[in-house]
N, C-alpha and C. Protein backbone atom coordinates (compact mmCIF):
# COMPACT_ATOMS: atom_id res chain seq x y z
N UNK A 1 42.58 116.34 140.87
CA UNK A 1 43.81 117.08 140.63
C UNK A 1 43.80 118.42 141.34
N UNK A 2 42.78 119.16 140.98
CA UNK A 2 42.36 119.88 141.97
C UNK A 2 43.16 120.42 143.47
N UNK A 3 42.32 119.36 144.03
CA UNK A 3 42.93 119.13 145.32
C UNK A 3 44.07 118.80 145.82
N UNK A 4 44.51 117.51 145.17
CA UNK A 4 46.39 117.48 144.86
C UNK A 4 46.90 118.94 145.14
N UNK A 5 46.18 119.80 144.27
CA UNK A 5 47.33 121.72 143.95
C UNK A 5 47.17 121.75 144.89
N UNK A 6 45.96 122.12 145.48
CA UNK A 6 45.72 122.93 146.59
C UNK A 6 46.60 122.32 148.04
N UNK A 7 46.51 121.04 148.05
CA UNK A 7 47.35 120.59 148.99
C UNK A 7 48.35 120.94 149.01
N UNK A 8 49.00 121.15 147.83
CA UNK A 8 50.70 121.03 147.74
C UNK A 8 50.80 122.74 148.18
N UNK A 9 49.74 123.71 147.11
CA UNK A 9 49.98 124.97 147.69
C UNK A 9 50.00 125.00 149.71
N UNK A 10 49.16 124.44 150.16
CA UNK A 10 48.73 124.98 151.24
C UNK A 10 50.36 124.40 151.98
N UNK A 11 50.76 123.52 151.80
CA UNK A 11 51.76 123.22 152.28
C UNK A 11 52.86 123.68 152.12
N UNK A 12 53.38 124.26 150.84
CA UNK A 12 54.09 125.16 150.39
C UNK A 12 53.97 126.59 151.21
N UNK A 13 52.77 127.06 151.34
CA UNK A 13 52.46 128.24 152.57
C UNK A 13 52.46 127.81 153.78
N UNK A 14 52.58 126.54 153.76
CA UNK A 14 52.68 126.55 155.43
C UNK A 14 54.55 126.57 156.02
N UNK A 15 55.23 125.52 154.74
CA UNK A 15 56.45 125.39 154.77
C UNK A 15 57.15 127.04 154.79
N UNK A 16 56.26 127.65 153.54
CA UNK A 16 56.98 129.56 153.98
C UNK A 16 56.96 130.17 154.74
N UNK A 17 55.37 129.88 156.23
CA UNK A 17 55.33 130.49 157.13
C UNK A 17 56.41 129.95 158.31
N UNK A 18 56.43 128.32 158.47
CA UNK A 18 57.43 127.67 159.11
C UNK A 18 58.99 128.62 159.44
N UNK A 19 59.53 128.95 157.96
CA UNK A 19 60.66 129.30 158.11
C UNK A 19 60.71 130.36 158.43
N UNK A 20 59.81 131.37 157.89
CA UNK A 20 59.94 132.78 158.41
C UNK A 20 60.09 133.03 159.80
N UNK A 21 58.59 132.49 160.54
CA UNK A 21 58.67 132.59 161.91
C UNK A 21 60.00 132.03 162.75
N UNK A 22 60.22 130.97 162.19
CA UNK A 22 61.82 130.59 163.34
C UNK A 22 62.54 131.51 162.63
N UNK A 23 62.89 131.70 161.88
CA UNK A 23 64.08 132.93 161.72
C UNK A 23 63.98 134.33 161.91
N UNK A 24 62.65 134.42 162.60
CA UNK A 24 62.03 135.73 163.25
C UNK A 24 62.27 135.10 164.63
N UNK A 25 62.28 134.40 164.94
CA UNK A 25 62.25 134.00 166.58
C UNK A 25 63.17 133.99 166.59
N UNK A 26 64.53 133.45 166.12
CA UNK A 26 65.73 132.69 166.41
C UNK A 26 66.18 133.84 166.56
N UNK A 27 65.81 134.59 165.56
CA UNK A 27 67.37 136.10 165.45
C UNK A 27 66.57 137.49 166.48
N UNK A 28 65.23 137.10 166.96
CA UNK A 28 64.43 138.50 167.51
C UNK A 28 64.57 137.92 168.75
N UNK A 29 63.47 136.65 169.43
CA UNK A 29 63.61 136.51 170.43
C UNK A 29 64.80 135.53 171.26
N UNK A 30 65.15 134.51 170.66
CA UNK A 30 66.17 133.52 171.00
C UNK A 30 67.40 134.14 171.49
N UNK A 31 68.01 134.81 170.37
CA UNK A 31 68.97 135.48 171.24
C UNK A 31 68.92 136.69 172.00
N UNK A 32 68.09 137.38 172.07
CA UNK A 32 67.68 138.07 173.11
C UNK A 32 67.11 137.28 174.50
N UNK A 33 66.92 136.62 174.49
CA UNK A 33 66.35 135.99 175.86
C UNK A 33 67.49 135.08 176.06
N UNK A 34 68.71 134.68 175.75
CA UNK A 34 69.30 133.90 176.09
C UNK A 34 69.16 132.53 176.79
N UNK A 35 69.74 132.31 177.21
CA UNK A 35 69.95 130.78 178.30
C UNK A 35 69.54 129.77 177.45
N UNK A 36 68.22 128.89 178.11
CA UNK A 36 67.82 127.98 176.94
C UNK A 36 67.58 127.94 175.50
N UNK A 37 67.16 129.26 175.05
CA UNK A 37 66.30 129.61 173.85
C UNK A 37 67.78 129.33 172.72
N UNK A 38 68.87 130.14 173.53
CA UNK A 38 69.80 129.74 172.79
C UNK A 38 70.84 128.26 172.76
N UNK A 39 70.13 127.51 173.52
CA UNK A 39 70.97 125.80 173.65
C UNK A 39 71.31 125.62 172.78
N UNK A 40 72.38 124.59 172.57
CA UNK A 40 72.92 124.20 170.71
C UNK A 40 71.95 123.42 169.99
N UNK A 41 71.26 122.64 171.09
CA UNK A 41 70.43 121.39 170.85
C UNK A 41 68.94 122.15 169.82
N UNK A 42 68.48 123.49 171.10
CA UNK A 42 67.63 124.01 170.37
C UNK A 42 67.84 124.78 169.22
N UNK A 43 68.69 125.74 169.45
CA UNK A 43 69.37 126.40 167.49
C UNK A 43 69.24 125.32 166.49
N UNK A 44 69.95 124.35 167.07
CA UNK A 44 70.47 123.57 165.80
C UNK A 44 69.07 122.76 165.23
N UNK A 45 67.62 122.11 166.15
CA UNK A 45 67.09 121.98 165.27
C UNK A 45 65.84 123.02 164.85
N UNK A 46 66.21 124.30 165.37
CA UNK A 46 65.31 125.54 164.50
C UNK A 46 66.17 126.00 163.15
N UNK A 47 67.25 125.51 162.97
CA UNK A 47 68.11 125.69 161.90
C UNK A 47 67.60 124.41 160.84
N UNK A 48 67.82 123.56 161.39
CA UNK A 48 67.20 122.61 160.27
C UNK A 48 65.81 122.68 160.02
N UNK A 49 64.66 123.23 161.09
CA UNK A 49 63.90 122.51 160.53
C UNK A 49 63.71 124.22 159.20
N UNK A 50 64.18 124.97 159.73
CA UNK A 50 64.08 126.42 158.81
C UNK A 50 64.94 125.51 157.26
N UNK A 51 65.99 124.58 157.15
CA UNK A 51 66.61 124.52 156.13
C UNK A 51 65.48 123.13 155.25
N UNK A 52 64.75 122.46 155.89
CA UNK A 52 63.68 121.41 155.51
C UNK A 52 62.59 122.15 154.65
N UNK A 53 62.57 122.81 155.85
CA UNK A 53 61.31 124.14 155.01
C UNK A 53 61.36 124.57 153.67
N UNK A 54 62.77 124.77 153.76
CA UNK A 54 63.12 125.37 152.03
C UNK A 54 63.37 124.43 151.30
N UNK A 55 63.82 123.06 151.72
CA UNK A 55 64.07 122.17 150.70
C UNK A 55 62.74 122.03 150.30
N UNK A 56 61.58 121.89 150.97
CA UNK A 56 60.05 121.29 150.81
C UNK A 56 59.74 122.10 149.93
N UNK A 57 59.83 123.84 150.15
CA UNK A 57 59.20 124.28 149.11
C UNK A 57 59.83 124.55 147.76
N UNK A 58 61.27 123.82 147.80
CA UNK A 58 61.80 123.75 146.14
C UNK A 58 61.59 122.67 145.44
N UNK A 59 61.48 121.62 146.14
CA UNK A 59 61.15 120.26 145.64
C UNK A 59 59.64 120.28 145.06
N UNK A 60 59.04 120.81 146.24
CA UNK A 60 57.41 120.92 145.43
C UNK A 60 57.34 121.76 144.75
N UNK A 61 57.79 122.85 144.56
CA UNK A 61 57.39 124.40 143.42
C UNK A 61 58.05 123.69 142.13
N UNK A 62 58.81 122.97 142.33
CA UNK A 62 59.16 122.06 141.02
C UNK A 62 58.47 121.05 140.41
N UNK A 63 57.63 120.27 141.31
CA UNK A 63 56.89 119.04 140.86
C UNK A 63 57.54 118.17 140.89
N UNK A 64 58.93 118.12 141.82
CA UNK A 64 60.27 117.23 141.71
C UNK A 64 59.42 115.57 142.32
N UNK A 65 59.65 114.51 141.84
CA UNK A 65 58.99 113.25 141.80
C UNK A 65 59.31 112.88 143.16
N UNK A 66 60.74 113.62 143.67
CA UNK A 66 61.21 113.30 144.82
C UNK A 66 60.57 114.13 146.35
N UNK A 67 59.51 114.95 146.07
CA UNK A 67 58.95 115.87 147.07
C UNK A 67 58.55 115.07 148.37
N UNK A 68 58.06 113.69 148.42
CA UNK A 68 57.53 112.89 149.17
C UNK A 68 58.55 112.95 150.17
N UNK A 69 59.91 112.19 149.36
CA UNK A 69 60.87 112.03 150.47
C UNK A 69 61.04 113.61 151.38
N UNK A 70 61.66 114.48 151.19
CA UNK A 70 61.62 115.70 151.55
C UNK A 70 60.52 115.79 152.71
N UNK A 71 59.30 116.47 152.09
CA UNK A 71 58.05 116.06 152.82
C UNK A 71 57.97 115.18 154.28
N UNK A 72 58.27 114.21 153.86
CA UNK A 72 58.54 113.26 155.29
C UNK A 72 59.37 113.38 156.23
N UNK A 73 60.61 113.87 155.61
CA UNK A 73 61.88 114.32 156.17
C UNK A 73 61.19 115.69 157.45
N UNK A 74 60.92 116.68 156.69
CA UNK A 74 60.48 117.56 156.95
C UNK A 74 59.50 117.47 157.88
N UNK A 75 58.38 116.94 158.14
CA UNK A 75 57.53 116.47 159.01
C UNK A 75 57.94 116.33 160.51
N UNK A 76 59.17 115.16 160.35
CA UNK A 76 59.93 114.88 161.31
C UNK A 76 60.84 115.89 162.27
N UNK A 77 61.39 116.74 161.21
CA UNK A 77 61.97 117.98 162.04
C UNK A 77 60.75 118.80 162.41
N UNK A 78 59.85 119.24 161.63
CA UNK A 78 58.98 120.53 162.32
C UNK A 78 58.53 119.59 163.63
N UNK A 79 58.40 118.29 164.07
CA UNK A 79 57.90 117.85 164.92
C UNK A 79 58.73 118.05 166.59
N UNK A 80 59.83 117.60 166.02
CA UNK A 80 60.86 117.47 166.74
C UNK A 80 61.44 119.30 167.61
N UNK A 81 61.24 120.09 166.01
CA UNK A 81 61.40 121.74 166.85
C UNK A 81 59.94 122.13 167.46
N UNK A 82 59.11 121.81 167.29
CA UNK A 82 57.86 122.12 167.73
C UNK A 82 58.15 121.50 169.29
N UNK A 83 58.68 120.49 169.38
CA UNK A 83 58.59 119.78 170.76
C UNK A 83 59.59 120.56 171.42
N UNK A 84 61.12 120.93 170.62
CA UNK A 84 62.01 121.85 171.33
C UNK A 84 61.82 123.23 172.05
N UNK A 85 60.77 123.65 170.92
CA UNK A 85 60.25 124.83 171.31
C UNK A 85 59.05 124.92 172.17
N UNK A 86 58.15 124.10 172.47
CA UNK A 86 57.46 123.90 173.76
C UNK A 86 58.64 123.90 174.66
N UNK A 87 59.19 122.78 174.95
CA UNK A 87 59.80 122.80 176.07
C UNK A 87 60.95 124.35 176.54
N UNK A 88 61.78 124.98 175.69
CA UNK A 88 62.06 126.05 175.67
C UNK A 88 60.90 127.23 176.97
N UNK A 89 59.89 127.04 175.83
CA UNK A 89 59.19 127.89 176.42
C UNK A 89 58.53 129.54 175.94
N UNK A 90 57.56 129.91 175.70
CA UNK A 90 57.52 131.18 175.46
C UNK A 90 57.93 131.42 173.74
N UNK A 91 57.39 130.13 173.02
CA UNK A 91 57.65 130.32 171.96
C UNK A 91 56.48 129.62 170.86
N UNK A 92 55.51 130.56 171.87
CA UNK A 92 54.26 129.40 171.13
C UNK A 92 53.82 129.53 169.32
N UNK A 93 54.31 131.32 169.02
CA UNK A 93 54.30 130.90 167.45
C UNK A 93 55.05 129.99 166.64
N UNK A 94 56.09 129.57 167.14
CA UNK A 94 57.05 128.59 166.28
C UNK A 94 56.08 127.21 166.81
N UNK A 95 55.60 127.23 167.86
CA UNK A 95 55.51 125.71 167.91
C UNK A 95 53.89 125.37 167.25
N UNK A 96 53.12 126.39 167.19
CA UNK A 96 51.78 126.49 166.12
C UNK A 96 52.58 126.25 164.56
N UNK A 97 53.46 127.05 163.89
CA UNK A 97 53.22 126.90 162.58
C UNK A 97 54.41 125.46 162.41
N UNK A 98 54.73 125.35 163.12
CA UNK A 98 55.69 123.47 163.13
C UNK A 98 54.84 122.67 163.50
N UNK A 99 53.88 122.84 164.46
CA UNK A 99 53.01 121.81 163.80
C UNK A 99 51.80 121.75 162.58
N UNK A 100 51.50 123.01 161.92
CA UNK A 100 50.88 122.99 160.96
C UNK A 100 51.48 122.66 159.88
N UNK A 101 52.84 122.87 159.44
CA UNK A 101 53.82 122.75 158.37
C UNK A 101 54.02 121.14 159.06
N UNK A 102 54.50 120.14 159.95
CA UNK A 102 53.97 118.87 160.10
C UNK A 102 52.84 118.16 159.67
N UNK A 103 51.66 118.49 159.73
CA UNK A 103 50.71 117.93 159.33
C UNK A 103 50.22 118.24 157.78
N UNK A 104 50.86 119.42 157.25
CA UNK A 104 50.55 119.12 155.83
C UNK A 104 51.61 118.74 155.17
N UNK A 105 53.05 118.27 155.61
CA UNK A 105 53.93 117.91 155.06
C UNK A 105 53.75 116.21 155.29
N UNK A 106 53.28 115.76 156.33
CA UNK A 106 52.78 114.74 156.43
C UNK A 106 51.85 113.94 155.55
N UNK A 107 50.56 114.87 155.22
CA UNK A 107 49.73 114.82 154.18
C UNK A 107 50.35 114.62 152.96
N UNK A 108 51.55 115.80 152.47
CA UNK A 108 51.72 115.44 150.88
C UNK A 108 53.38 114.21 150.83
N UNK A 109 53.18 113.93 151.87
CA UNK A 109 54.39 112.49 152.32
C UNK A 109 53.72 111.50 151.99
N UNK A 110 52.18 111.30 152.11
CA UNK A 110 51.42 110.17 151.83
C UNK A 110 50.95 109.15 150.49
């Protein structure tokens, strides 16, 4: 059981760091650097995966039965902006904590 918490915490901190940083990037560097950073393609999924983030950590701070689904959901977007944001460019903190918030959202998906 233990470990269960700790998982769910660590993922819960990873899901808080997830969102912070894109909404520190999106609103500091994205639109300041314009051109690509601001594409619709790329906003739109640093917007979701920032809105996954928060679903993950309400579903789990609840113990909601339904966290798995979420979780998985979630996985899929930090993957997907992690890949947006490589390709972008020059956005290597978002694409470190999307894939760490991936792999433990992955974990408590299992």
């Amino acid at each position: 059981m233990a470990t269960a918490t700790a998982s769910k915490q660590d993922c819960i901190r990873n899901c808080q760091e997830c969102q912070t940083t894109l909404a520190d990037m999106l609103t500091d560097t994205c639109l300041k650097e314009g051109g690509d950073h601001v594409a619709q393609q790329h906003v739109k999924v640093m917007l979701d995966c920032m809105a996954s983030c928060s679903a993950c950590i309400d579903f789990m701070s609840r113990n909601s039965d339904f966290h798995k689904h979420y979780c998985r959901a979630c996985a899929e977007i930090c993957k997907a902006c992690a890949e947006s944001c490589e390709k972008v460019g020059g956005m290597d903190k978002c694409v470190e904590c999307c894939r760490k918030c991936e792999q433990s959202c992955t974990a408590m998906a299992a």
